[in-house]
PDB file of N, CA and C in Angstrom:
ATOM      1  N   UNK A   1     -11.993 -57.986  37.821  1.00  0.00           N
ATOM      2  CA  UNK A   1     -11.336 -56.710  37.912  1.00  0.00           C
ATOM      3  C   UNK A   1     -11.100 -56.059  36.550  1.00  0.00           C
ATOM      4  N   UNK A   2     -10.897 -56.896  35.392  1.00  0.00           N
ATOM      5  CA  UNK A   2     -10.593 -56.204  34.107  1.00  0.00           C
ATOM      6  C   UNK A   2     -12.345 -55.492  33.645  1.00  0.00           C
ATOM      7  N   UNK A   3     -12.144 -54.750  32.967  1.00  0.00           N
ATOM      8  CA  UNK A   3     -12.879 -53.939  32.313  1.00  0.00           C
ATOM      9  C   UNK A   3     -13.080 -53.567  31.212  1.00  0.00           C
ATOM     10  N   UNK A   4     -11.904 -53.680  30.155  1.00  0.00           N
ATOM     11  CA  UNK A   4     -12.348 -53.638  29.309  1.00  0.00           C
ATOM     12  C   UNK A   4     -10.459 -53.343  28.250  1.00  0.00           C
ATOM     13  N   UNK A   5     -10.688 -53.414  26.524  1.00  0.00           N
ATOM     14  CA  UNK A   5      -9.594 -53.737  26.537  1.00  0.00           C
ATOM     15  C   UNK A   5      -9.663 -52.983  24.928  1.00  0.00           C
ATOM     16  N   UNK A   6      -8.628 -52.243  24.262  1.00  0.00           N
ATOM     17  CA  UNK A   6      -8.659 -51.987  22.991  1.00  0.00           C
ATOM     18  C   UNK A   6      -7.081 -52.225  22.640  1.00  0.00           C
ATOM     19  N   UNK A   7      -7.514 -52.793  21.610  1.00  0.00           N
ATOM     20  CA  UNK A   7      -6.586 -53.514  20.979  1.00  0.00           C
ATOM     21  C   UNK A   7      -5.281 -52.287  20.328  1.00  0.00           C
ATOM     22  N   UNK A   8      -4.110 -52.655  20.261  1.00  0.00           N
ATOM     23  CA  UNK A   8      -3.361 -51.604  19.530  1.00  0.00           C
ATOM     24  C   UNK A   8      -2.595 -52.281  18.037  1.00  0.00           C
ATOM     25  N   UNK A   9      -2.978 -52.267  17.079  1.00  0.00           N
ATOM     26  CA  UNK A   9      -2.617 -52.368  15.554  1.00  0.00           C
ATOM     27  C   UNK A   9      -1.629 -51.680  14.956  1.00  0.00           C
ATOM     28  N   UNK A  10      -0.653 -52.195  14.201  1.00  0.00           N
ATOM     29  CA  UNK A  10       0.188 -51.524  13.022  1.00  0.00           C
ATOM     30  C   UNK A  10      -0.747 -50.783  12.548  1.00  0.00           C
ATOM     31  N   UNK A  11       0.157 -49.624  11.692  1.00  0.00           N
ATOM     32  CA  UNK A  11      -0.682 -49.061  10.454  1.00  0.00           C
ATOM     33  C   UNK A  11       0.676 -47.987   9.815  1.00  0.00           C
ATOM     34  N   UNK A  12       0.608 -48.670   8.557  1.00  0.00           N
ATOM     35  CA  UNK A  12       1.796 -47.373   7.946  1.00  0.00           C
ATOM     36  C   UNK A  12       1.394 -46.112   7.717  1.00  0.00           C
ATOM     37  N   UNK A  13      -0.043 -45.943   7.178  1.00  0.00           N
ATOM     38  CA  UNK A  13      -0.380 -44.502   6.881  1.00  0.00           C
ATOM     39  C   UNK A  13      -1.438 -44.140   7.829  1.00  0.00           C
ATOM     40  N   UNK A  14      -1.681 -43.692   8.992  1.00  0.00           N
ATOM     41  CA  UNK A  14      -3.063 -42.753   9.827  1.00  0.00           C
ATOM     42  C   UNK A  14      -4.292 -42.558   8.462  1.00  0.00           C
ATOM     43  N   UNK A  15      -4.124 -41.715   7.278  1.00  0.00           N
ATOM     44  CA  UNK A  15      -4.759 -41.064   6.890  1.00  0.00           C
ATOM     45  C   UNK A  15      -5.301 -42.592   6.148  1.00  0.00           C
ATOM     46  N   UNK A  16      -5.022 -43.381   5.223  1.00  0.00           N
ATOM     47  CA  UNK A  16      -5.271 -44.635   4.792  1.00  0.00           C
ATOM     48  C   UNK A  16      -6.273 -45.324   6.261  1.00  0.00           C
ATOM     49  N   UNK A  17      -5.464 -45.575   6.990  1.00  0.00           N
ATOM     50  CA  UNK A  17      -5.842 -46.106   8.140  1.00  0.00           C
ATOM     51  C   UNK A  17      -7.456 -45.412   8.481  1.00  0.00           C
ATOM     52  N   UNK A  18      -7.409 -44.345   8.966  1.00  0.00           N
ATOM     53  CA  UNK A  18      -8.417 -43.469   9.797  1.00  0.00           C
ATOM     54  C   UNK A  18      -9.492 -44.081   8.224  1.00  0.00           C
ATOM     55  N   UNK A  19      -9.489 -43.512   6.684  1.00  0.00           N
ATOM     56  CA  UNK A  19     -10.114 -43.576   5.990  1.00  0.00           C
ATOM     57  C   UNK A  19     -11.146 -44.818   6.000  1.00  0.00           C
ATOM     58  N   UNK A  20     -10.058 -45.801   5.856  1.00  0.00           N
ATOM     59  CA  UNK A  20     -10.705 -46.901   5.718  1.00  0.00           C
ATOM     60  C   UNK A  20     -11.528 -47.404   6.777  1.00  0.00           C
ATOM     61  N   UNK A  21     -11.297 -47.485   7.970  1.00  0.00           N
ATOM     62  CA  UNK A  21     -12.152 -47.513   9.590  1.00  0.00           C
ATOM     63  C   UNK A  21     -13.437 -46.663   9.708  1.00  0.00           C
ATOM     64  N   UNK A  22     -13.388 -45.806   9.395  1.00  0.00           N
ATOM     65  CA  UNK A  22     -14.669 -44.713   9.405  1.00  0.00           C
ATOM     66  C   UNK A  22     -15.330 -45.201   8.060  1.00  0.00           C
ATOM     67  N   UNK A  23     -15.244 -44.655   6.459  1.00  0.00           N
ATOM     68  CA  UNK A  23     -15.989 -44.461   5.524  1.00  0.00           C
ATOM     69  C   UNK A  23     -16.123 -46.415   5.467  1.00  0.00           C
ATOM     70  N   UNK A  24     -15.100 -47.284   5.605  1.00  0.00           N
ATOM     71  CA  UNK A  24     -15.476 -48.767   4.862  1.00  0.00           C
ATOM     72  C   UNK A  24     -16.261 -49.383   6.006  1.00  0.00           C
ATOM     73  N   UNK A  25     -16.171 -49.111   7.469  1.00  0.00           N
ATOM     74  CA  UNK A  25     -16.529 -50.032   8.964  1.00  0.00           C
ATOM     75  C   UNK A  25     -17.753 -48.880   9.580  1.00  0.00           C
ATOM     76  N   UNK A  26     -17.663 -47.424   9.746  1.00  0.00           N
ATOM     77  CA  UNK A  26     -18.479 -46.861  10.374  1.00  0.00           C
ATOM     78  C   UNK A  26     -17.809 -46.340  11.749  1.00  0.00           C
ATOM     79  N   UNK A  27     -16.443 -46.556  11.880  1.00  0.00           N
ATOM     80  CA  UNK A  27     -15.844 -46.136  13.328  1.00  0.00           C
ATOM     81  C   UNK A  27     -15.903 -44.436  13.043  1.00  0.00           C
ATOM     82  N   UNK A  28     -15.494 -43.679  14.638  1.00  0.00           N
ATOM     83  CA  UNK A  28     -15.502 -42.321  14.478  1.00  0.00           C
ATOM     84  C   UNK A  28     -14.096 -41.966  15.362  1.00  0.00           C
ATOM     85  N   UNK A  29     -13.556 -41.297  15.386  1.00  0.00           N
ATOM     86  CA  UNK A  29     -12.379 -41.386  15.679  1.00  0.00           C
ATOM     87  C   UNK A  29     -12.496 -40.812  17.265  1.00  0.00           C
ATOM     88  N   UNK A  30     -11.849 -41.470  18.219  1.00  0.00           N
ATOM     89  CA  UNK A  30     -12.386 -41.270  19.738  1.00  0.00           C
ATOM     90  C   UNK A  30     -11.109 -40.274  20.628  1.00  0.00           C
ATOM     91  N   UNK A  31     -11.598 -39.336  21.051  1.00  0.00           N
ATOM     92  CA  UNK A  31     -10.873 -38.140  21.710  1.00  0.00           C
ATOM     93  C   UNK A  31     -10.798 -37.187  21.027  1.00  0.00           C
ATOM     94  N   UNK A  32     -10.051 -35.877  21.414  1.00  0.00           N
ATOM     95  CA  UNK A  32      -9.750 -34.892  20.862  1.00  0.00           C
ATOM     96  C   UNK A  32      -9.000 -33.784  20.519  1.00  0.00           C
ATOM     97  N   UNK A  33      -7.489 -35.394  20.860  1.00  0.00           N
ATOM     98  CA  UNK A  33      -6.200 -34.769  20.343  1.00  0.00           C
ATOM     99  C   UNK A  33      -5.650 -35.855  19.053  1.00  0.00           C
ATOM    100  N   UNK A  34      -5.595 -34.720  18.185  1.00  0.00           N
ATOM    101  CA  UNK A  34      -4.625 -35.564  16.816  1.00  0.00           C
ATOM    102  C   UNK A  34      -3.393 -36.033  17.146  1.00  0.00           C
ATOM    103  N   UNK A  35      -2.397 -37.067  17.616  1.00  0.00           N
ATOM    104  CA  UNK A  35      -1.553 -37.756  17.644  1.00  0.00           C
ATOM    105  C   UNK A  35      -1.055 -37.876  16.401  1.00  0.00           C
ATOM    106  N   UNK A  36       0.496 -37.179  16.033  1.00  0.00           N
ATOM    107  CA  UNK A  36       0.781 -37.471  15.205  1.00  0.00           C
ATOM    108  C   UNK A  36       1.036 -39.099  14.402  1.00  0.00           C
ATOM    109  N   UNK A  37       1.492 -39.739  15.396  1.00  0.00           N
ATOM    110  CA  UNK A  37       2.072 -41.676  15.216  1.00  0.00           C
ATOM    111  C   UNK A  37       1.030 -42.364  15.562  1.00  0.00           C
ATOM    112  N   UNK A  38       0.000 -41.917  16.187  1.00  0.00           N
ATOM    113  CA  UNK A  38      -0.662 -42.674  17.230  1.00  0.00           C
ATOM    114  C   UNK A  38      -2.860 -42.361  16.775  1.00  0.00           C
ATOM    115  N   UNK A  39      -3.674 -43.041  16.143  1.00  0.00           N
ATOM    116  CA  UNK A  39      -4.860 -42.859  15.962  1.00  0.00           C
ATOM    117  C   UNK A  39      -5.678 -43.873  16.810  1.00  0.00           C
ATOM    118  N   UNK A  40      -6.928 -42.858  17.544  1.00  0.00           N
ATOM    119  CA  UNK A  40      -7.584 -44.339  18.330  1.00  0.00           C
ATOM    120  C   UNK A  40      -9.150 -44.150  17.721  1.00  0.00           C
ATOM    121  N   UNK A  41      -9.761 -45.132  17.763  1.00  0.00           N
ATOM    122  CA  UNK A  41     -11.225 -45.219  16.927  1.00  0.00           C
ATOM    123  C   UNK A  41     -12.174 -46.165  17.609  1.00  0.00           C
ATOM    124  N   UNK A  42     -13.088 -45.543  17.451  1.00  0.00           N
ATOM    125  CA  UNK A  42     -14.339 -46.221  18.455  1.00  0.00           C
ATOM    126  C   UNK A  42     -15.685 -46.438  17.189  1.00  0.00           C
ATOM    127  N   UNK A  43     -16.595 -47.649  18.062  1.00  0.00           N
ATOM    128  CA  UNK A  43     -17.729 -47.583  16.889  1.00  0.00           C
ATOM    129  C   UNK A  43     -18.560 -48.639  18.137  1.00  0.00           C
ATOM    130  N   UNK A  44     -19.703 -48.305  18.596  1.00  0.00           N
ATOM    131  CA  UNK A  44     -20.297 -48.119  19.532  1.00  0.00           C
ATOM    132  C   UNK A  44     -19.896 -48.688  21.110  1.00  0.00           C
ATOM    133  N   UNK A  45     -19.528 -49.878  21.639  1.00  0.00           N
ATOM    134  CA  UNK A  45     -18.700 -50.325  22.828  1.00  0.00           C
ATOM    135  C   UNK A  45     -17.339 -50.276  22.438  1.00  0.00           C
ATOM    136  N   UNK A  46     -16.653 -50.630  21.619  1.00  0.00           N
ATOM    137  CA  UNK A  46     -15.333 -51.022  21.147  1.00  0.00           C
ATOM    138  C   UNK A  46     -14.247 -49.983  20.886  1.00  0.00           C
ATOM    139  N   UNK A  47     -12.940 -49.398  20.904  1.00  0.00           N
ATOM    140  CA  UNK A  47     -11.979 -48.730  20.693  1.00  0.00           C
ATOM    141  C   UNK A  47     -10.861 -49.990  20.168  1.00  0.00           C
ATOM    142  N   UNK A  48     -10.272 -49.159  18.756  1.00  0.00           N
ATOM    143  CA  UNK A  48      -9.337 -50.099  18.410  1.00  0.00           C
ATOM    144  C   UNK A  48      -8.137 -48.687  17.994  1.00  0.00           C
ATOM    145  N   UNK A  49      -6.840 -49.135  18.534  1.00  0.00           N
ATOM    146  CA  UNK A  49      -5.866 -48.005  18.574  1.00  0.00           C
ATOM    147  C   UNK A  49      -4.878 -48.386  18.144  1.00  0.00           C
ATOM    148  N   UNK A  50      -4.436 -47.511  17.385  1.00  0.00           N
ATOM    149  CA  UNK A  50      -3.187 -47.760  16.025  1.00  0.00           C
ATOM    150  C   UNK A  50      -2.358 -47.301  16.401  1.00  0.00           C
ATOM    151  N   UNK A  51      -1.034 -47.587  15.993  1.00  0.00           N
ATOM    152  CA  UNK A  51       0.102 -46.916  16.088  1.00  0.00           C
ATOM    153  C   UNK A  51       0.926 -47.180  14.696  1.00  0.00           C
ATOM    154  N   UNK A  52       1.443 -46.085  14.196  1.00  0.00           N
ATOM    155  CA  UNK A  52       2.587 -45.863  13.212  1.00  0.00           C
ATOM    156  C   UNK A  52       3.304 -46.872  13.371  1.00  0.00           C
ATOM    157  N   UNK A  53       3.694 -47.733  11.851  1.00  0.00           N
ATOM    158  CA  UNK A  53       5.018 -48.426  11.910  1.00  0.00           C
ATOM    159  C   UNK A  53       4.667 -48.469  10.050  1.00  0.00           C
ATOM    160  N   UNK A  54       5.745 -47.463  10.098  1.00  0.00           N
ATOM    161  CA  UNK A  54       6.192 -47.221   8.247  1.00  0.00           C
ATOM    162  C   UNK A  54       6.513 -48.468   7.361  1.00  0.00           C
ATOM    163  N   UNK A  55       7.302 -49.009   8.517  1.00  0.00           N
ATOM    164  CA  UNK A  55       8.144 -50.027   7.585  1.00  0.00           C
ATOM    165  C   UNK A  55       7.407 -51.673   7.801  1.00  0.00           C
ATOM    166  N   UNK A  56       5.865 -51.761   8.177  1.00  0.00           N
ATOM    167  CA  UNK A  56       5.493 -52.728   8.204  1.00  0.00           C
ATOM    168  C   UNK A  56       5.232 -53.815   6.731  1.00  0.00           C
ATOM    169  N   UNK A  57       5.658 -54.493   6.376  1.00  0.00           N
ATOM    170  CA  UNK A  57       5.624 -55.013   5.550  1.00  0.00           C
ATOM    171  C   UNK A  57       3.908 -56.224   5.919  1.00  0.00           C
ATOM    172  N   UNK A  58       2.728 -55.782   4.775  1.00  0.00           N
ATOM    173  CA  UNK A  58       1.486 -56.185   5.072  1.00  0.00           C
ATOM    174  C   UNK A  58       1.300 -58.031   4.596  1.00  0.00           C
ATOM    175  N   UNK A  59       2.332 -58.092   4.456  1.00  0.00           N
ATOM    176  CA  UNK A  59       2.589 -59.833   3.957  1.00  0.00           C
ATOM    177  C   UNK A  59       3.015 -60.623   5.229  1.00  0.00           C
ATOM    178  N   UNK A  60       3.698 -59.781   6.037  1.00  0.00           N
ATOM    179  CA  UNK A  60       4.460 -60.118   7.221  1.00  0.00           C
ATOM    180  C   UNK A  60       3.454 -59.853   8.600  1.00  0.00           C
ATOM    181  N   UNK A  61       2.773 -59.372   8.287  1.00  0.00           N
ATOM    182  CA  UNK A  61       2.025 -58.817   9.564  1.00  0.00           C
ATOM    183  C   UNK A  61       0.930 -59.738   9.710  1.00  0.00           C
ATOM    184  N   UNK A  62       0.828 -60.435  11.099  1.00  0.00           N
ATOM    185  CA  UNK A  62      -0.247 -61.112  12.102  1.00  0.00           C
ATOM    186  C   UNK A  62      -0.937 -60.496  12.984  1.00  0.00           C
ATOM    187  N   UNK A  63      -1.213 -59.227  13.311  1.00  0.00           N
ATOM    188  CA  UNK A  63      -2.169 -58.487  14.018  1.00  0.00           C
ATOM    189  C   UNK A  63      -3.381 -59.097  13.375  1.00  0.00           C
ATOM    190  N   UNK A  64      -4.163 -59.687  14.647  1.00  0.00           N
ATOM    191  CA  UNK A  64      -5.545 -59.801  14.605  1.00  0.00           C
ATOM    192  C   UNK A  64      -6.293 -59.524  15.655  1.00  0.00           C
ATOM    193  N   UNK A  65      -7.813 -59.566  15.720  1.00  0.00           N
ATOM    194  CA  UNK A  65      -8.562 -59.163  16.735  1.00  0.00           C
ATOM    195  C   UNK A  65      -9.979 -59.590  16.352  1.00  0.00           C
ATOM    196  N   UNK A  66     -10.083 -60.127  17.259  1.00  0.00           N
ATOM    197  CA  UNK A  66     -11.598 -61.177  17.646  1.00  0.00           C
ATOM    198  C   UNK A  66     -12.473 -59.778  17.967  1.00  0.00           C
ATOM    199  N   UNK A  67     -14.146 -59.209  17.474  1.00  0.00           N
ATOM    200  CA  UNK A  67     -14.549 -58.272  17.653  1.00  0.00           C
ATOM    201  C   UNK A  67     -16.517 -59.078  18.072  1.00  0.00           C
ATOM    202  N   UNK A  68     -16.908 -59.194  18.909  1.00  0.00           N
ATOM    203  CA  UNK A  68     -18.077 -59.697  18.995  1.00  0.00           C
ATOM    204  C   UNK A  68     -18.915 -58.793  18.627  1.00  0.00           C
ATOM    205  N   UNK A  69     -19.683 -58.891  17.765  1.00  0.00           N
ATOM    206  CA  UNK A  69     -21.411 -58.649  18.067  1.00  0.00           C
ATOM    207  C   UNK A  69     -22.765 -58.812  18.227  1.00  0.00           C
ATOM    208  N   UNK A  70     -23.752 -58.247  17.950  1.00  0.00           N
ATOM    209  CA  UNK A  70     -24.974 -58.557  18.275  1.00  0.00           C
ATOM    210  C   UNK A  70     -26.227 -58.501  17.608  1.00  0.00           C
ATOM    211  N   UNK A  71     -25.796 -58.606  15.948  1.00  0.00           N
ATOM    212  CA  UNK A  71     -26.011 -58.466  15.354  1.00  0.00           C
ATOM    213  C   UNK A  71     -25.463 -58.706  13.996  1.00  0.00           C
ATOM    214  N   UNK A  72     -25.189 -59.584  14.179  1.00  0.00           N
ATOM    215  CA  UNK A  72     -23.481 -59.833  12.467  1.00  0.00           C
ATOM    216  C   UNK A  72     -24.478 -59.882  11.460  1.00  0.00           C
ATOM    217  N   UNK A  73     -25.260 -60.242  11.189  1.00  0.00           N
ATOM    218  CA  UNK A  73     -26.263 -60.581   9.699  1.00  0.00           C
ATOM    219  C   UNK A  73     -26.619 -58.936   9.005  1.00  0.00           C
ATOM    220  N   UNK A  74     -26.718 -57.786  10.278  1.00  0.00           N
ATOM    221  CA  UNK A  74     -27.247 -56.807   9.262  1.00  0.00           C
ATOM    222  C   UNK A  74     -25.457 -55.807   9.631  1.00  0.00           C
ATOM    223  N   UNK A  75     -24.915 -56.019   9.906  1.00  0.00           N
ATOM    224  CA  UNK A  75     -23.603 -55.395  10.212  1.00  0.00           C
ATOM    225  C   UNK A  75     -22.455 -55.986   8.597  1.00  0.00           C
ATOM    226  N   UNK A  76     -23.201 -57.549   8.408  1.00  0.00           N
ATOM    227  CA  UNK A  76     -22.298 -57.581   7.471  1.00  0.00           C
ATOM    228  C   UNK A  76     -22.355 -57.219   6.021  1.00  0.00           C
ATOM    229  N   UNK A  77     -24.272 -57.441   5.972  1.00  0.00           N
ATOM    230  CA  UNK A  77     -25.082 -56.502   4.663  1.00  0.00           C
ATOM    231  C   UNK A  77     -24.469 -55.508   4.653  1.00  0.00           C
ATOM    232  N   UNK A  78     -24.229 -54.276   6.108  1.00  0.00           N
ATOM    233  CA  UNK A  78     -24.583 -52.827   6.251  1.00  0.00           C
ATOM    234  C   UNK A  78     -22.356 -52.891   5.405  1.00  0.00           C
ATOM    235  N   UNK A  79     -21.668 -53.445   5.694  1.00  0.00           N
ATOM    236  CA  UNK A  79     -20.469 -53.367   4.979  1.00  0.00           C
ATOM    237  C   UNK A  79     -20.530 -54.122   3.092  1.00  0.00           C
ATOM    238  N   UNK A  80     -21.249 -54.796   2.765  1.00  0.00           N
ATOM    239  CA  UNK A  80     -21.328 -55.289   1.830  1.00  0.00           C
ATOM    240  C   UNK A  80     -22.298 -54.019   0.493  1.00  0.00           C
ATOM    241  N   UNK A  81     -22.945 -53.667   1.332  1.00  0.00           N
ATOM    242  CA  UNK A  81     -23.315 -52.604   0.999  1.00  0.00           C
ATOM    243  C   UNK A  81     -22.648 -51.231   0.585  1.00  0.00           C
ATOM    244  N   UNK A  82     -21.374 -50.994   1.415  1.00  0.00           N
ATOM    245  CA  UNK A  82     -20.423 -50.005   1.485  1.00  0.00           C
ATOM    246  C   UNK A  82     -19.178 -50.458   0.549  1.00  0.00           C
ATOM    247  N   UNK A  83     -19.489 -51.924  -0.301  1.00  0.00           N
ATOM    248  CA  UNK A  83     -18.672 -52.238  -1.245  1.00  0.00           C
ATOM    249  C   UNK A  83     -17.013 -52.369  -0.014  1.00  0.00           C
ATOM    250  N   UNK A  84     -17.354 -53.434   1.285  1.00  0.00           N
ATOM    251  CA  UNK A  84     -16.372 -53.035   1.748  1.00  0.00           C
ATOM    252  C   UNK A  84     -16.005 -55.131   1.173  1.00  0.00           C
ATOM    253  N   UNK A  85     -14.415 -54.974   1.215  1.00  0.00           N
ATOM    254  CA  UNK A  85     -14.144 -56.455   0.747  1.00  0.00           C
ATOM    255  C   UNK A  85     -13.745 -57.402   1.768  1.00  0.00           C
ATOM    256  N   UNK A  86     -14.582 -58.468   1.916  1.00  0.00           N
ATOM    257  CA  UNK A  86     -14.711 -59.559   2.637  1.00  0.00           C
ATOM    258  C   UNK A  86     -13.597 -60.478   2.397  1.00  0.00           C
ATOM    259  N   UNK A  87     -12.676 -61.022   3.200  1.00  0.00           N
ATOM    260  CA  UNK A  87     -11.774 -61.699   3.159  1.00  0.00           C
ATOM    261  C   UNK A  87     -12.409 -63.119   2.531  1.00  0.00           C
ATOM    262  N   UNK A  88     -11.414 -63.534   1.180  1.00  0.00           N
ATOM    263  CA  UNK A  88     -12.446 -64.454   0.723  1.00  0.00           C
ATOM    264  C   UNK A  88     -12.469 -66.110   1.322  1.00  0.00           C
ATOM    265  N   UNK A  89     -11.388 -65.911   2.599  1.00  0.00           N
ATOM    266  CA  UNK A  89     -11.878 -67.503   3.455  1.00  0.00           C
ATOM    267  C   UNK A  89     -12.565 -67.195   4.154  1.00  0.00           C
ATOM    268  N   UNK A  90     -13.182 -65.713   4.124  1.00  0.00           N
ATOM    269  CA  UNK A  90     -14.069 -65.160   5.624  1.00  0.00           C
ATOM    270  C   UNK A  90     -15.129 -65.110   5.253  1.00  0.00           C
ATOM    271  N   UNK A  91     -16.133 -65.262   4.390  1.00  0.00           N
ATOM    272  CA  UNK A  91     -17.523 -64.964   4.257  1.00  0.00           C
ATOM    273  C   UNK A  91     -18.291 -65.500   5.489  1.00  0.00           C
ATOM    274  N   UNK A  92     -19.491 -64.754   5.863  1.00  0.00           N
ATOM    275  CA  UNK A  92     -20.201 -65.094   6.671  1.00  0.00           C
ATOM    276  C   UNK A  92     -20.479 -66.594   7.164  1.00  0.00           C
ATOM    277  N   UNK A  93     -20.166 -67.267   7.922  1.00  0.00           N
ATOM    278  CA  UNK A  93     -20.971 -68.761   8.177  1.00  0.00           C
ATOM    279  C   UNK A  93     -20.937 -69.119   9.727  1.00  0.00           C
ATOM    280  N   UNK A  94     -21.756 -70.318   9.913  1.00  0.00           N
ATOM    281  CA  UNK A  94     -21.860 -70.449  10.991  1.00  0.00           C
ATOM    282  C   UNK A  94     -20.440 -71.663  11.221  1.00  0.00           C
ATOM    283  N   UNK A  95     -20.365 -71.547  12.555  1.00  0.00           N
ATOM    284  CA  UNK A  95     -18.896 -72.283  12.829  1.00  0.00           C
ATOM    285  C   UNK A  95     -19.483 -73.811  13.835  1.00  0.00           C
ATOM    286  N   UNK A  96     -18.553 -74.723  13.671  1.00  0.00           N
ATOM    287  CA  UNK A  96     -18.954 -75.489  14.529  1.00  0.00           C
ATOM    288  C   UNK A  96     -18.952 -75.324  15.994  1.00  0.00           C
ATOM    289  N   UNK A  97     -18.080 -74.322  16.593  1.00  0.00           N
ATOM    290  CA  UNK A  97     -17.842 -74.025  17.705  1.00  0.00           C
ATOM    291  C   UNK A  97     -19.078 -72.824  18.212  1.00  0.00           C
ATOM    292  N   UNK A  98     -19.845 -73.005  17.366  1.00  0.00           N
ATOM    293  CA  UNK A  98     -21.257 -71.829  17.989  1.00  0.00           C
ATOM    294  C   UNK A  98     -21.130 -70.495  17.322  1.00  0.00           C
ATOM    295  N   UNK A  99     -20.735 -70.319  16.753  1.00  0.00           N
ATOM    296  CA  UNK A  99     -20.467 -68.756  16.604  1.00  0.00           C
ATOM    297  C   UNK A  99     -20.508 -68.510  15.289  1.00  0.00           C
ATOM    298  N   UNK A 100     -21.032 -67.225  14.913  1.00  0.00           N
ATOM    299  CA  UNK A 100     -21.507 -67.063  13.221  1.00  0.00           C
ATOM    300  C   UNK A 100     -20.728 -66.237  12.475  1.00  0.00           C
ATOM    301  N   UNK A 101     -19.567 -65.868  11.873  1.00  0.00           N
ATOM    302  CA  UNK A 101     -18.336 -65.134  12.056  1.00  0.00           C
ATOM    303  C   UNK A 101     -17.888 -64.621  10.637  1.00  0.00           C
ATOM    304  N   UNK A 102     -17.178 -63.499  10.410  1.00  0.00           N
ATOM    305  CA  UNK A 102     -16.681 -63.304   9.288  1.00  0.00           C
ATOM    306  C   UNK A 102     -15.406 -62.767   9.370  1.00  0.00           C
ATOM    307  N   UNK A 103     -14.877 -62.586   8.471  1.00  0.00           N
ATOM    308  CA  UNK A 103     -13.210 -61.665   8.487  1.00  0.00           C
ATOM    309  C   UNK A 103     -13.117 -60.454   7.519  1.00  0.00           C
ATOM    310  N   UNK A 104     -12.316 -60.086   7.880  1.00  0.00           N
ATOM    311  CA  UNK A 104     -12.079 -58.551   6.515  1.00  0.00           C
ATOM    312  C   UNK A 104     -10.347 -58.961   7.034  1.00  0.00           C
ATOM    313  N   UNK A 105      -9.418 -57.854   6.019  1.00  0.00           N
ATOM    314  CA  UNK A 105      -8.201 -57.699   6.074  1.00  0.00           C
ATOM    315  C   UNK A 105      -8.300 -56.287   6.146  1.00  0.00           C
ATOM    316  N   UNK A 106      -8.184 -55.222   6.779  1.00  0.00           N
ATOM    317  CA  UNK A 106      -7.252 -53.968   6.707  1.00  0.00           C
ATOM    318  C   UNK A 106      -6.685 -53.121   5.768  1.00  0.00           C
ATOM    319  N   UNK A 107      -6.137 -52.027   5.610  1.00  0.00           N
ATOM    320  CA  UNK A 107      -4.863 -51.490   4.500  1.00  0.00           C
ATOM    321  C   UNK A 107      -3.720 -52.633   4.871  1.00  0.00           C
ATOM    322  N   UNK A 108      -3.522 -52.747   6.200  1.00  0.00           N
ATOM    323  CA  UNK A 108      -2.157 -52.998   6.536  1.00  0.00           C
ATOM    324  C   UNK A 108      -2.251 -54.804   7.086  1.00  0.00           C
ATOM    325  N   UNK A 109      -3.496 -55.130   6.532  1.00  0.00           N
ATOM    326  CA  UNK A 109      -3.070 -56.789   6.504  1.00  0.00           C
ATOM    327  C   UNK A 109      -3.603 -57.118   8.174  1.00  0.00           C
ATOM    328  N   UNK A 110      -4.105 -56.204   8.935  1.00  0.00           N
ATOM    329  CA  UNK A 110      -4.844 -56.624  10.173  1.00  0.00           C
ATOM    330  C   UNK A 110      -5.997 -57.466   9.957  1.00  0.00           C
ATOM    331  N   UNK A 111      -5.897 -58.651  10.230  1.00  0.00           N
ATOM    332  CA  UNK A 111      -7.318 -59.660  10.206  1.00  0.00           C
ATOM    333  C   UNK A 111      -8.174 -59.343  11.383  1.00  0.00           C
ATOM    334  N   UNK A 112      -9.137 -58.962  10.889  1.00  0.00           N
ATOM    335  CA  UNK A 112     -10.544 -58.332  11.716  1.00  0.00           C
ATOM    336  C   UNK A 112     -11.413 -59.320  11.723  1.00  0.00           C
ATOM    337  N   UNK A 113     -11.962 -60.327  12.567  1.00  0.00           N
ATOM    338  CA  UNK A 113     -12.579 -61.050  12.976  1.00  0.00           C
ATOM    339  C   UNK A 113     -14.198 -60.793  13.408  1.00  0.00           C
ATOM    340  N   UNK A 114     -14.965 -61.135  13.172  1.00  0.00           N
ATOM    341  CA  UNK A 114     -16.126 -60.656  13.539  1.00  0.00           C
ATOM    342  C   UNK A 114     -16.964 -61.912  13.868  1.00  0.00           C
ATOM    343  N   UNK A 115     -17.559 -61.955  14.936  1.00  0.00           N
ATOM    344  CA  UNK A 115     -18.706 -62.965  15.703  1.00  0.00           C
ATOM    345  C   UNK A 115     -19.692 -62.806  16.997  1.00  0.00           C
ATOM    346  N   UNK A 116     -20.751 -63.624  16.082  1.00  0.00           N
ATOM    347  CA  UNK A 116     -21.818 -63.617  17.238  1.00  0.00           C
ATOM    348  C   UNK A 116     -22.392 -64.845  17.919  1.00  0.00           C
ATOM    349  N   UNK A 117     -22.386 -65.021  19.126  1.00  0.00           N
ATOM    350  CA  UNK A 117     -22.949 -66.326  19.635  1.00  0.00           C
ATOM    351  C   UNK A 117     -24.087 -66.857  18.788  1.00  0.00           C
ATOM    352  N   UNK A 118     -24.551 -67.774  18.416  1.00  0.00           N
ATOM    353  CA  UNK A 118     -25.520 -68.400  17.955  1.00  0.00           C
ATOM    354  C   UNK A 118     -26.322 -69.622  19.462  1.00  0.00           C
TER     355      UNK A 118
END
């Protein structure tokens, strides 16, 4: 019965936020009402949706999100390329549990997970 699911993330600044998702990842921002507190972003199956919280402290924050794809080898060039920064326990590798995976961190300290079945 489920269908499908987008995640909702801290973020102190939208404009930081929106920046970094589009120009560092390639997302485009999905709908076509500006929400003042509230930004949602898509980048081809996936929507990931933010909400305002000023006073998040990015040391303190555990928002994460597992993101599959189908393709991680030229997805992670196509960010390495964009000078985007790879979490440095996250570099690309294969895992013992099957899966070939990397991480990034966010403005706001969201661990972004990335994997593909092997």
């Amino acid at each position: 019965m489920l269908t499908d699911i987008s995640p909702k993330l801290p973020m102190r600044n939208k404009k930081v936020t929106r920046d970094f998702y589009i120009h560092q990842l390639g997302f485009k921002e999905f709908g076509t009402t500006d929400y003042e507190y509230y930004l949602m972003l898509e980048k081809d199956h996936i929507q990931l949706h933010f909400f305002e919280f000023k006073k998040l402290n990015p040391k303190e924050n555990y928002g994460q999100v597992y993101i599959r794809t189908d393709n991680i080898e030229r997805f992670y060039q196509t960010l390495l390329d964009n000078k985007t920064r790879v979490h440095p326990n996250g570099l690309l590798e294969t895992k013992p549990w099957g899966q070939k995976e990397f991480s990034l961190l966010d403005p706001d300290s969201n661990l972004l997970t990335f994997g593909e079945s092997i």
